[in-house]
Protein backbone atom coordinates (compact mmCIF):
# COMPACT_ATOMS: atom_id res chain seq x y z
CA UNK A 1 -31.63 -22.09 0.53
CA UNK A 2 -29.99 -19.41 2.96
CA UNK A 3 -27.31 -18.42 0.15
CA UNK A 4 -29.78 -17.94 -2.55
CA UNK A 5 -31.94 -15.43 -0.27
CA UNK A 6 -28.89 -13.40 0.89
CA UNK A 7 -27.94 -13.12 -3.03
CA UNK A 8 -24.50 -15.35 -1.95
CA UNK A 9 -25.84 -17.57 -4.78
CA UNK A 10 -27.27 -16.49 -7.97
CA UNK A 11 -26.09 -19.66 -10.99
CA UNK A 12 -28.27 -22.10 -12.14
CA UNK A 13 -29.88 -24.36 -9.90
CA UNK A 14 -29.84 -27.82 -12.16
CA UNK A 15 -28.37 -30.20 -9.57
CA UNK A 16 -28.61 -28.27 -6.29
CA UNK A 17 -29.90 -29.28 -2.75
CA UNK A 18 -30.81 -32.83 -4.75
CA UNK A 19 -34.24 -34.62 -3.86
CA UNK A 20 -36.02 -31.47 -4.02
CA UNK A 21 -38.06 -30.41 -6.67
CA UNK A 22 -37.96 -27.26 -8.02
CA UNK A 23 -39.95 -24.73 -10.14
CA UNK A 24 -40.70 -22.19 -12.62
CA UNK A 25 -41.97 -19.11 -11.62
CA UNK A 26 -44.51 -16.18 -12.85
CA UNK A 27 -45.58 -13.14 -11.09
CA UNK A 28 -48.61 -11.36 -13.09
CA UNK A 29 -51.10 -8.79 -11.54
CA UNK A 30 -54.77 -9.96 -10.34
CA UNK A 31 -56.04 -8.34 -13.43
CA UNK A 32 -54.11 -11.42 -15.73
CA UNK A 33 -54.22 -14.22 -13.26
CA UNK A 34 -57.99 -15.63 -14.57
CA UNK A 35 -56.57 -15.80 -17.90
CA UNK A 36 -53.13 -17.27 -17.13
CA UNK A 37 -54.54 -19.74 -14.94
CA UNK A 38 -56.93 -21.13 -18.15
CA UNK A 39 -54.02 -20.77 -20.14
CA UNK A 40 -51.83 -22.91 -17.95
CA UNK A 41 -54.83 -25.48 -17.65
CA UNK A 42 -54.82 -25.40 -21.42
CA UNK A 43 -51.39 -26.05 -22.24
CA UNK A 44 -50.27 -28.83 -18.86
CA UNK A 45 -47.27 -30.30 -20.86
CA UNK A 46 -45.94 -27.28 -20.94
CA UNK A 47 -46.82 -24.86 -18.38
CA UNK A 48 -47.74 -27.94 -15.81
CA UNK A 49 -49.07 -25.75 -12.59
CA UNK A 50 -48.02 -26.72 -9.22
CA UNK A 51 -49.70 -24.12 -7.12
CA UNK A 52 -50.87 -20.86 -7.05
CA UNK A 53 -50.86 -18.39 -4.45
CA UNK A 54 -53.51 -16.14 -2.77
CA UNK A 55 -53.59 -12.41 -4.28
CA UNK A 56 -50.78 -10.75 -3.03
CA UNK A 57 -49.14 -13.61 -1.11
CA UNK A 58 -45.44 -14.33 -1.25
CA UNK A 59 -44.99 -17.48 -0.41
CA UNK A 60 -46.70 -20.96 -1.74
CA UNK A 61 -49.26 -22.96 0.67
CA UNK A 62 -47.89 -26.23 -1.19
CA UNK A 63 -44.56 -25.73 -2.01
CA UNK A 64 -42.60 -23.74 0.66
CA UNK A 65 -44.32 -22.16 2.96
CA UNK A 66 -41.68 -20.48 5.20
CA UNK A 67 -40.01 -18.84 1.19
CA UNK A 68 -40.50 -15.76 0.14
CA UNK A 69 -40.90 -15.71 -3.76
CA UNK A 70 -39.51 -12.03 -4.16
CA UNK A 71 -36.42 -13.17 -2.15
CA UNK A 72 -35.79 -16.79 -2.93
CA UNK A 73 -34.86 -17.53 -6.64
CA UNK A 74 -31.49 -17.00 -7.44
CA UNK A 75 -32.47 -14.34 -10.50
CA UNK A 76 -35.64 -13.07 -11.97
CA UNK A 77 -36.45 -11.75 -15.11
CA UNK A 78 -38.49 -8.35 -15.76
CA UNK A 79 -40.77 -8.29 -18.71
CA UNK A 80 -42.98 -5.00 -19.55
CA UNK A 81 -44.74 -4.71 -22.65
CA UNK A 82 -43.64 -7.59 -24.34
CA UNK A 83 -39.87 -6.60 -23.65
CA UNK A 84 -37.11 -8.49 -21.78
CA UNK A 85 -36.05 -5.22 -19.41
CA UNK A 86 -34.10 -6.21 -16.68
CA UNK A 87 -32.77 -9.00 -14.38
CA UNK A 88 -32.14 -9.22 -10.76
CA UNK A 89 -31.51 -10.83 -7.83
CA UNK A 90 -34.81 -10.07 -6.18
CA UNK A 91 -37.79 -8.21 -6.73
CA UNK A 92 -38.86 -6.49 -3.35
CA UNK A 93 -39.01 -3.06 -5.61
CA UNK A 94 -41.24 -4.54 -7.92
CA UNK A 95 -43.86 -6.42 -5.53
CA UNK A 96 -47.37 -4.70 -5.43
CA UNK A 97 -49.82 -6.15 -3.38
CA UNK A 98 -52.77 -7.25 -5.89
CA UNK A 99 -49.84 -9.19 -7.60
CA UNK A 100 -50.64 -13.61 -7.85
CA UNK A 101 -47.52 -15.59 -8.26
CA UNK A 102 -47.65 -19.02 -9.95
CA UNK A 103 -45.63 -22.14 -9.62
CA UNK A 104 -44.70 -24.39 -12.19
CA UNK A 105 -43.10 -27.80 -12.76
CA UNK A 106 -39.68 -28.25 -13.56
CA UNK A 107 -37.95 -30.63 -15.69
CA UNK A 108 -34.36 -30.22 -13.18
CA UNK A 109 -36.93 -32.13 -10.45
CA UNK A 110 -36.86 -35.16 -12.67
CA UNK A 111 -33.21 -35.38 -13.27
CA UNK A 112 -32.05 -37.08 -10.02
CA UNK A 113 -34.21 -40.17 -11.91
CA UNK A 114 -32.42 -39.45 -14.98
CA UNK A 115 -29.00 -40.32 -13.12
CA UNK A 116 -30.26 -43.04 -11.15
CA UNK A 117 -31.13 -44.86 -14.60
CA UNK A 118 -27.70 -44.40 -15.78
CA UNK A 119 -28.39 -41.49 -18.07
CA UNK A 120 -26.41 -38.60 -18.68
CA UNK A 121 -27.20 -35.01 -18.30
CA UNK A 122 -24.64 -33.34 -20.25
CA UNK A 123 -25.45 -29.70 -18.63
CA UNK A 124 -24.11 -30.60 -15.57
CA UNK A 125 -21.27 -32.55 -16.36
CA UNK A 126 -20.14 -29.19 -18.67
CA UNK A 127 -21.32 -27.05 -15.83
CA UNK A 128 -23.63 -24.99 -17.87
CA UNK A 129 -26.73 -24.17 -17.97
CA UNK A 130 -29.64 -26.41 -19.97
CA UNK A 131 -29.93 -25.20 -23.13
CA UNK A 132 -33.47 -23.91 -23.99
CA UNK A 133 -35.14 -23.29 -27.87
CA UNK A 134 -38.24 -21.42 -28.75
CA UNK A 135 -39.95 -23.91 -31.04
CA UNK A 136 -42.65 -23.40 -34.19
CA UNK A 137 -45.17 -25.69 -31.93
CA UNK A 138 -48.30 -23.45 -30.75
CA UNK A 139 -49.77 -23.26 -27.43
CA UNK A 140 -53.64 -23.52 -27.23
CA UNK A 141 -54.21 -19.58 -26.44
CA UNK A 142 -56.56 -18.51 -23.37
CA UNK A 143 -57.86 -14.76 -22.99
CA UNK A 144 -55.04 -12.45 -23.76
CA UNK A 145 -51.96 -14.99 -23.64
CA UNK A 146 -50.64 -16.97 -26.87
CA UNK A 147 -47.39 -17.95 -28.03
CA UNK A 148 -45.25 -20.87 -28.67
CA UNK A 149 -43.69 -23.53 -26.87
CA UNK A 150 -40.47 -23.32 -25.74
CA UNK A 151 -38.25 -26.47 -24.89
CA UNK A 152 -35.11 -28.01 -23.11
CA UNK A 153 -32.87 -30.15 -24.61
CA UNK A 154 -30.77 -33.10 -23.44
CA UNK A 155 -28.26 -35.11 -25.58
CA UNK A 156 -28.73 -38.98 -25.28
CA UNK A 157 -26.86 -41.36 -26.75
CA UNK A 158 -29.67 -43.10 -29.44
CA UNK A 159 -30.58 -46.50 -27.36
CA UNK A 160 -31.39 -44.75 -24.50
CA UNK A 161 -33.65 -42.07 -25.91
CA UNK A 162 -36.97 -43.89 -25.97
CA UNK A 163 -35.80 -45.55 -22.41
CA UNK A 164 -35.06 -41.57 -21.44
CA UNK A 165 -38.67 -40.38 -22.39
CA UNK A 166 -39.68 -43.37 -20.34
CA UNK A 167 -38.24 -42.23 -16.91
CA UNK A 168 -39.47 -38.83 -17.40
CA UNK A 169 -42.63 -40.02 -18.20
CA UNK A 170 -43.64 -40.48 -14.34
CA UNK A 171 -43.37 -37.04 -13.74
CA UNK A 172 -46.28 -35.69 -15.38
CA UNK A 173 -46.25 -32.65 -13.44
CA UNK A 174 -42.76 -31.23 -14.28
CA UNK A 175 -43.03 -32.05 -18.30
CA UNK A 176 -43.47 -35.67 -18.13
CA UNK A 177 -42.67 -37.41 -21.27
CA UNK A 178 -40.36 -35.87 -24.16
CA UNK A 179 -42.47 -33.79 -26.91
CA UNK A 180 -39.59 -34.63 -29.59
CA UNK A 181 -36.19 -36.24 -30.27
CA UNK A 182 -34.24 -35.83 -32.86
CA UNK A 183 -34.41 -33.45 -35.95
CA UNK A 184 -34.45 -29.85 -34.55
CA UNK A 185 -35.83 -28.15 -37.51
CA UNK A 186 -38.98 -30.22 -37.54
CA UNK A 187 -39.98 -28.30 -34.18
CA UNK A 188 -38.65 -24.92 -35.69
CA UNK A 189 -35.05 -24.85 -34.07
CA UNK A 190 -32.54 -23.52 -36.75
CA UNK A 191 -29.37 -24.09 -34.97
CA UNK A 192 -29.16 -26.36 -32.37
CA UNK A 193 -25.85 -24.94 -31.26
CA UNK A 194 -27.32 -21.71 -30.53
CA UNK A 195 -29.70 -21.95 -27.48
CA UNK A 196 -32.62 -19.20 -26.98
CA UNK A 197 -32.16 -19.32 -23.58
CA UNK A 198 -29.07 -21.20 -21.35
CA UNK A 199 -25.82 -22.58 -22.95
CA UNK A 200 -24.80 -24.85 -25.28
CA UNK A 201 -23.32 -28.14 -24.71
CA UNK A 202 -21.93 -30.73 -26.71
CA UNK A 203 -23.72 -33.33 -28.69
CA UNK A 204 -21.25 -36.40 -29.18
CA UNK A 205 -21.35 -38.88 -31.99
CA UNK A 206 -24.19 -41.12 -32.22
CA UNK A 207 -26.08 -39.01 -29.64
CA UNK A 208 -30.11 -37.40 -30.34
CA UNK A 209 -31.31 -34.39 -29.04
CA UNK A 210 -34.36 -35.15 -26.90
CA UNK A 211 -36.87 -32.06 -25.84
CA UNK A 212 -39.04 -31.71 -23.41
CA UNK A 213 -41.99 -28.83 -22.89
CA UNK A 214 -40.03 -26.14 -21.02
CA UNK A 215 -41.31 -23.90 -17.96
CA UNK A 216 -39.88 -20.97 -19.80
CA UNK A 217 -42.51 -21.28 -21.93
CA UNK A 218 -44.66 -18.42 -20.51
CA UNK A 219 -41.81 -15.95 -21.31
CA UNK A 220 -41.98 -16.37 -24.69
CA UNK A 221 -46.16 -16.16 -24.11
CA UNK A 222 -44.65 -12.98 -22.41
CA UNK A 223 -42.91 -11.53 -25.51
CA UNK A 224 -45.81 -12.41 -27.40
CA UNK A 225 -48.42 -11.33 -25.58
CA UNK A 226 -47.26 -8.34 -23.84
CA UNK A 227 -48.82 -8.18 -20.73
CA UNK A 228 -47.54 -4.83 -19.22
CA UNK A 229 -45.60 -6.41 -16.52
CA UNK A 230 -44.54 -10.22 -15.95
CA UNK A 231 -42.17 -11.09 -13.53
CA UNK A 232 -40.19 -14.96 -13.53
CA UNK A 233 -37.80 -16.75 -13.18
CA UNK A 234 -34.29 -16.29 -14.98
CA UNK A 235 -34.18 -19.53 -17.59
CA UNK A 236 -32.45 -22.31 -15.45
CA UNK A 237 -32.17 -20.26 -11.82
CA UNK A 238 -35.81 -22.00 -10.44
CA UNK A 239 -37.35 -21.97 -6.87
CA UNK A 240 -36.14 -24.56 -4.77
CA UNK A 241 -39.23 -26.01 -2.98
CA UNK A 242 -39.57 -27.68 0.11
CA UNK A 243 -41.26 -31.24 -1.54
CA UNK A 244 -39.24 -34.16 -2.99
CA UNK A 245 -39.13 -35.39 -5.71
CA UNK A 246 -40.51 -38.98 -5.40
CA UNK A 247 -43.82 -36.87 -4.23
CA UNK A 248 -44.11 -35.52 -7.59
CA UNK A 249 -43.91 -38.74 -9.68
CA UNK A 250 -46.84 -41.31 -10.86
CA UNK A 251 -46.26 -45.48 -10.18
């Protein structure tokens, strides 16, 4: 989208430019990619991969080939060492030319099904951003990269949870089915009305959480693992690509 490259546009992108999927991203240099790529492959709920790019390309042969992935996400996050150190609105100071960038499924791509089934998504009727936990569930490690899983969370009212996980199910690429619903603190989350990552939004009465393997998963791997430099996506603020979302989803 024009406004997102010219900075015009830097929210969350949970219901924009609808029928398009969109994406996590991660930026690592050549030296990482082997073992993030066999960590990804590892851990597909979770870090689901939709493409990755040649070394030191910036756009994706699959999923948008006229975007530039320095340029193109609405905000990026900078992490060296382990540590969270900045965000911005692009990264063209930051590119270096042996760096790979990788693409991976998003659970906003499977929320246009959500609302044709009649089921709520209560981050965008609050206007917020989806509310994100680091959880106590492990991630099989690969090379240098280990960590935890993180997850997003939508409230459902308790019929429809089962029918929820259901929907999402045909989208095995961006998450697929939900990992948990219900009880927070059997996946680690303390307080479900303080988000990791995102905002918090109102769980009515007689509504369940329900949480699904999150894309910002690899940030956390980040904080854990401390490669010296990883570059991604701001939680919620994905890549817009150029493939619908039907194309993405399983009969």
């Amino acid at each position: 989208m024009e406004q997102i490259r010219n900075g015009t546009y830097t929210g969350p992108t949970s219901g924009l430019a609808r029928g398009y999927a969109q994406a996590n991203l991660v930026i690592l240099r050549k030296e990482y990619a082997y073992d993030f790529l066999l960590f990804c492959q590892r851990n597909q709920v979770a870090c689901p991969l939709l493409d990755v790019t040649d070394i030191g390309s910036v756009a994706s042969r699959k999923m948008g080939v006229d975007a530039d992935l320095r340029t193109d996400l609405p905000r990026y996050r900078v992490y060296r060492n382990g540590e969270f150190t900045e965000e911005c609105t692009d990264i063209l100071s930051l590119w270096e030319e042996e760096m790979v960038c990788f693409l991976i499924g998003c659970s906003f791509t499977f929320e246009d099904a959500l609302l044709a089934n009649g089921i709520p998504i209560r981050h965008q009727e609050e206007d917020v951003n989806v509310p994100m936990y680091k959880t106590s569930i492990p991630c099989e490690p690969a090379g240098r990269f280990h960590g935890n899983v993180v997850v997003s969370m939508r409230p459902m009212p308790e019929e429809q949870a089962i029918r929820t996980s259901l929907v999402t199910a045909r989208f095995p690429s961006v998450h697929g089915a939900a990992i948990h619903i219900g009880n927070p603190a059997a996946i680690g989350i303390k307080e479900i009305a303080q988000p990791d990552f995102g905002d918090p939004v109102t769980i009515k009465e007689g509504e369940v959480p329900v949480f699904w393997a999150c894309g910002v998963t690899p940030q956390a791997v980040a904080m854990a693992s401390k490669p010296d430099l990883m570059i991604t996506h701001a939680p919620g603020h994905m890549f817009i690509t150029t493939v619908k979302n039907e194309q993405l989803g399983v009969l």
